[in-house]
C-alpha atoms as a PDB file:
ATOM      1  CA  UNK A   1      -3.742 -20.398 -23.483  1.00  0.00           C
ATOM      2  CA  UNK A   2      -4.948 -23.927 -22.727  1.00  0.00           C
ATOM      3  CA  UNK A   3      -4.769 -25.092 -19.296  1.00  0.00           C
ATOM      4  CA  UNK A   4      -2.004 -27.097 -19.546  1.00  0.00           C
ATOM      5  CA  UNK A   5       0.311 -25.113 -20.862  1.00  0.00           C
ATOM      6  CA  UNK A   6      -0.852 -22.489 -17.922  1.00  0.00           C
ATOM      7  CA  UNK A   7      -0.499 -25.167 -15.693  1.00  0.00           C
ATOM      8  CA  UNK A   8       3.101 -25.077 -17.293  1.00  0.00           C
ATOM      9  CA  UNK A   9       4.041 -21.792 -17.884  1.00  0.00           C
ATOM     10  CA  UNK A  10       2.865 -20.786 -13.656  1.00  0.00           C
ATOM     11  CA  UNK A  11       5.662 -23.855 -13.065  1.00  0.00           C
ATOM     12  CA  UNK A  12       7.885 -22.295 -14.972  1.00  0.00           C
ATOM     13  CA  UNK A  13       7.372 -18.827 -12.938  1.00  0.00           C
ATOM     14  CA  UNK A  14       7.237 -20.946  -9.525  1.00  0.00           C
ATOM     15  CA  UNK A  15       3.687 -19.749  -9.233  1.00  0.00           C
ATOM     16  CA  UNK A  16       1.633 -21.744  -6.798  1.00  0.00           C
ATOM     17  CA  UNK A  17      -1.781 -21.865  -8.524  1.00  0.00           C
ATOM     18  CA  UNK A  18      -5.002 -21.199  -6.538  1.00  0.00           C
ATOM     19  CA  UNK A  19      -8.350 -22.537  -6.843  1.00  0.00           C
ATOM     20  CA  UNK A  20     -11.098 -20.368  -5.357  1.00  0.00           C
ATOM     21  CA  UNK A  21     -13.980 -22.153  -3.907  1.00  0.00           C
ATOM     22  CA  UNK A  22     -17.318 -21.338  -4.331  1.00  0.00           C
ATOM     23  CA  UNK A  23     -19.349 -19.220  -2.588  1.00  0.00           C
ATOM     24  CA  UNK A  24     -16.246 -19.076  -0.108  1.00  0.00           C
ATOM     25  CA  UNK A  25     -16.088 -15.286   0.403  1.00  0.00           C
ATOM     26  CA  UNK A  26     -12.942 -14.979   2.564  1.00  0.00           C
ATOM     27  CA  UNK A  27     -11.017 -17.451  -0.177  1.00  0.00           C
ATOM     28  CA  UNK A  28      -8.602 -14.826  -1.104  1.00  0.00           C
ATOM     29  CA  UNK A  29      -8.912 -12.203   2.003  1.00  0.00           C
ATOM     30  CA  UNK A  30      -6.574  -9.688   0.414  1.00  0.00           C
ATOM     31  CA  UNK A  31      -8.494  -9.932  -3.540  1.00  0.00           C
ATOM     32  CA  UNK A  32     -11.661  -9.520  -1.662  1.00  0.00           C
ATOM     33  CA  UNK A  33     -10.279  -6.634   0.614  1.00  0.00           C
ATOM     34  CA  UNK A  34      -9.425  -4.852  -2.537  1.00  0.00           C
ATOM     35  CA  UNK A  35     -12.188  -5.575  -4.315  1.00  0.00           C
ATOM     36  CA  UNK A  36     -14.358  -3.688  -1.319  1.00  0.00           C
ATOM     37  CA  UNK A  37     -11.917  -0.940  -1.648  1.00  0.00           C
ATOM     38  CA  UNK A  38     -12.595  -0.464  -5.441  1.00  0.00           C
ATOM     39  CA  UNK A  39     -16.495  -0.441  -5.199  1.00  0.00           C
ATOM     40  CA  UNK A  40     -16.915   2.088  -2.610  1.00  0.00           C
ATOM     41  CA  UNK A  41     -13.668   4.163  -3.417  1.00  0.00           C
ATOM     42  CA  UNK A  42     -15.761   8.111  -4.522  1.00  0.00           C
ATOM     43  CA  UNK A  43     -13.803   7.949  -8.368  1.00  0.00           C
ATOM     44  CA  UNK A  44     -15.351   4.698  -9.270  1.00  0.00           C
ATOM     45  CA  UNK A  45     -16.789   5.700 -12.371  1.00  0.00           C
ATOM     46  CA  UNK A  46     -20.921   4.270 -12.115  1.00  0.00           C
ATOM     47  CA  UNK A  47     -21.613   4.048 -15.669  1.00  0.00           C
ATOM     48  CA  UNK A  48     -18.626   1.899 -16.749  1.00  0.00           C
ATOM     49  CA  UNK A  49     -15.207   2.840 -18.960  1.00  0.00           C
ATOM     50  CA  UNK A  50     -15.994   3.948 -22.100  1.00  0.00           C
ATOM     51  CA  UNK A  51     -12.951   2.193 -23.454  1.00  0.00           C
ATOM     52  CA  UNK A  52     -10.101  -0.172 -22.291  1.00  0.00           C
ATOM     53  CA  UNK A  53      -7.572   3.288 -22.520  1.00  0.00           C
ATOM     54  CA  UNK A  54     -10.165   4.877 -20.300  1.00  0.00           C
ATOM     55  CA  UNK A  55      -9.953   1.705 -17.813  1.00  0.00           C
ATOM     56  CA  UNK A  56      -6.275   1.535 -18.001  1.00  0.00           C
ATOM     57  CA  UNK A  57      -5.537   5.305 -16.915  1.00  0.00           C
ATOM     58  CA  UNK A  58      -8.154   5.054 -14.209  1.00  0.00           C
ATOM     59  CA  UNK A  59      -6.725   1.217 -12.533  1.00  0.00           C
ATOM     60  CA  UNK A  60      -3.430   3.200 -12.504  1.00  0.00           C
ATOM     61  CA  UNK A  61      -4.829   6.314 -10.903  1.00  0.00           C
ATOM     62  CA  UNK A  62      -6.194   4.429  -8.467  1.00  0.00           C
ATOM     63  CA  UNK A  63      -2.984   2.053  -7.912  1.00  0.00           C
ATOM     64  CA  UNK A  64      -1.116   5.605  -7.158  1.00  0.00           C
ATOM     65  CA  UNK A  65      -4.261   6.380  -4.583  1.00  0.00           C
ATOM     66  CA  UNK A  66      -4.389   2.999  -3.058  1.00  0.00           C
ATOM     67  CA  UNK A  67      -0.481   2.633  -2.034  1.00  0.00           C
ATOM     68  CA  UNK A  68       0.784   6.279  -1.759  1.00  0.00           C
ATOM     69  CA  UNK A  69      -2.509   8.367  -0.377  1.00  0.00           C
ATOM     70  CA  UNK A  70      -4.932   6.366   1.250  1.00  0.00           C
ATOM     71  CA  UNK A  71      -3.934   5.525   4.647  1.00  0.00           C
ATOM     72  CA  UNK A  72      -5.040   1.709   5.809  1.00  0.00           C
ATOM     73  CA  UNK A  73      -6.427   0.591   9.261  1.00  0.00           C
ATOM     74  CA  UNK A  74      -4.638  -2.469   9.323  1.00  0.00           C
ATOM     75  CA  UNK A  75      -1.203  -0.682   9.390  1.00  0.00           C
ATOM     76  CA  UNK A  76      -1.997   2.379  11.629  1.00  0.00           C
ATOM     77  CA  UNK A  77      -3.396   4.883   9.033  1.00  0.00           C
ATOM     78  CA  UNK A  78      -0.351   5.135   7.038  1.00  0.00           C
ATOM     79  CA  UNK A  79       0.297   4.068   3.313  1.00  0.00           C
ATOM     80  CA  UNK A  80       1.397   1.402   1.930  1.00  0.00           C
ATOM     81  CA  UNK A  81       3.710   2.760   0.420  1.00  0.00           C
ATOM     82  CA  UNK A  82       5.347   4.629   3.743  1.00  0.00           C
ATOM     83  CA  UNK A  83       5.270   0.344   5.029  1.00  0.00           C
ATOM     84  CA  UNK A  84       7.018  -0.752   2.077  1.00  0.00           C
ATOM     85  CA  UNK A  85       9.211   2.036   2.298  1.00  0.00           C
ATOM     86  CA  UNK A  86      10.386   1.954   6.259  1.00  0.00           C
ATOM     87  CA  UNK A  87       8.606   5.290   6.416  1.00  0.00           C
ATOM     88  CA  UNK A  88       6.162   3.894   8.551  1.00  0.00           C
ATOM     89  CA  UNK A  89       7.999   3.557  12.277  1.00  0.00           C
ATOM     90  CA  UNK A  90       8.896   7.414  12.418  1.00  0.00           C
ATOM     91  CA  UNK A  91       5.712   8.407  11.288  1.00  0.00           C
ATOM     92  CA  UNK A  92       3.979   6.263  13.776  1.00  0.00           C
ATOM     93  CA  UNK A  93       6.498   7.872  16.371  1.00  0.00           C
ATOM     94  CA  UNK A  94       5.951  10.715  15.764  1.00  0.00           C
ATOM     95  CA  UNK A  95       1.884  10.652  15.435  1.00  0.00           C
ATOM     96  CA  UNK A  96       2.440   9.201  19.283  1.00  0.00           C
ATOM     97  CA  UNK A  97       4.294  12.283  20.392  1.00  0.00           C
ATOM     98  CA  UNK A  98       2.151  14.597  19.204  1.00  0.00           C
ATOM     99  CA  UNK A  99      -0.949  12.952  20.806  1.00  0.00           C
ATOM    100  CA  UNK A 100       1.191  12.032  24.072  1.00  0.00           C
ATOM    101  CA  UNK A 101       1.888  16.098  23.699  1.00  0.00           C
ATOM    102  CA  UNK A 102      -1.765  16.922  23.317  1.00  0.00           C
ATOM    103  CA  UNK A 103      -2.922  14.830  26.236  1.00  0.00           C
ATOM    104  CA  UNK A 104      -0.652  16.252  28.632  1.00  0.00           C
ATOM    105  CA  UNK A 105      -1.386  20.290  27.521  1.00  0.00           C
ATOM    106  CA  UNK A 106      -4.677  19.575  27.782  1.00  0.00           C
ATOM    107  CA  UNK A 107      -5.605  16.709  30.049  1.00  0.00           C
ATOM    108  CA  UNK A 108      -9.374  17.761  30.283  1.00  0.00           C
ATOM    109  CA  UNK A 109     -10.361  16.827  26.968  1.00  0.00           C
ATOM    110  CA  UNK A 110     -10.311  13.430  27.196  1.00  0.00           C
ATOM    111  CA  UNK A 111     -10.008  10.658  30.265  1.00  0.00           C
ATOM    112  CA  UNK A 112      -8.726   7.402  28.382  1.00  0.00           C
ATOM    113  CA  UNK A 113      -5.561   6.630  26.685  1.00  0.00           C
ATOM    114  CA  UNK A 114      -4.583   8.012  23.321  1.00  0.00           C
ATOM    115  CA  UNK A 115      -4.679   5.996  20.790  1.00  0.00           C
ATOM    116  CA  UNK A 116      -2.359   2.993  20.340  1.00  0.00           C
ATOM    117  CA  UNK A 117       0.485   4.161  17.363  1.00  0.00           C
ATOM    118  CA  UNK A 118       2.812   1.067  17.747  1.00  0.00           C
ATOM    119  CA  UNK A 119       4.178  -0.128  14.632  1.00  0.00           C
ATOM    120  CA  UNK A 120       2.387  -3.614  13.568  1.00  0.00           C
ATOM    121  CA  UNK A 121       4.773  -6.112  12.627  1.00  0.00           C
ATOM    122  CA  UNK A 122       2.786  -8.798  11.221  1.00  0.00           C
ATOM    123  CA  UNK A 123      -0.591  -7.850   9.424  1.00  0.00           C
ATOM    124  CA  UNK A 124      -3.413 -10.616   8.529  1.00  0.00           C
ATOM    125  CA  UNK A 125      -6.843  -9.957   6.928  1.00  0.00           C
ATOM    126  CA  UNK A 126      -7.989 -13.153   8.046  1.00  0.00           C
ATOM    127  CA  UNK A 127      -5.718 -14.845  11.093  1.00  0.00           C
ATOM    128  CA  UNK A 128      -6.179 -18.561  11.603  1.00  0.00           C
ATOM    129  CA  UNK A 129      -8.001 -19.072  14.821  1.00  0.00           C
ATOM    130  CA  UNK A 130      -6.944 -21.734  17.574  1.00  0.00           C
ATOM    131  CA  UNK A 131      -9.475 -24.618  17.316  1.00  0.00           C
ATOM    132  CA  UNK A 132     -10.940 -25.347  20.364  1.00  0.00           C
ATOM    133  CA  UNK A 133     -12.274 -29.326  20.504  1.00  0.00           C
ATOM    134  CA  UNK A 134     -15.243 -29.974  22.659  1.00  0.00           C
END
């Protein structure tokens, strides 16, 4: 596909195109964040597919892991797919009960807070930052 009829055809789709920069690591936060995920996740196979089948089944075995059993930081340890799904504010309630529960039975075991299971509205890999002008 030639560039211009790319250029076209992302148009047609209402696709806003984006241009990477160099050396710019932080270009496309969420690509990058993934990216991390996929070199360090223990199934990443080190010698390479042996074919594009092989490839295939593993990108969707991992799709099913990413969303539905690895719980993210960003969004309080639960999946993505429990956020997409609504899931996420009763789990989060309940994780809070149970620790509130824990904290009062046995008080001795620890002397701060527990651990802060609010539900996150808004989630940003990289948040723009107030600029502060000397």
């Amino acid at each position: 596909m030639k560039s211009q009829t790319l250029q076209v055809k992302l148009q047609e789709l209402a696709i806003t195109p984006s241009h990477s920069r160099p050396r710019v690591s932080n270009d496309n936060a969420y690509a990058e964040s993934l990216f991390r995920t996929l070199k360090y996740v223990p199934t990443w196979p080190e010698g390479g597919f042996r074919d594009l089948t092989q490839a295939r089944v593993w990108g969707n075995n991992f799709t099913h892991w990413y969303n539905e059993e690895h719980r993210h930081s960003g969004i309080n340890y639960v999946t993505p797919g429990q956020r997409h799904r609504g899931e996420d504010k009763v789990i989060l309630k309940q994780r809070d009960a149970v620790y509130r529960q824990a904290k009062f039975t046995h008080p001795e075991r620890g002397s701060r807070n527990t651990r802060n299971w609010q539900w996150i509205e808004t989630v940003t890999l990289n948040p723009e930052r107030e600029e502060h002008v000397a």
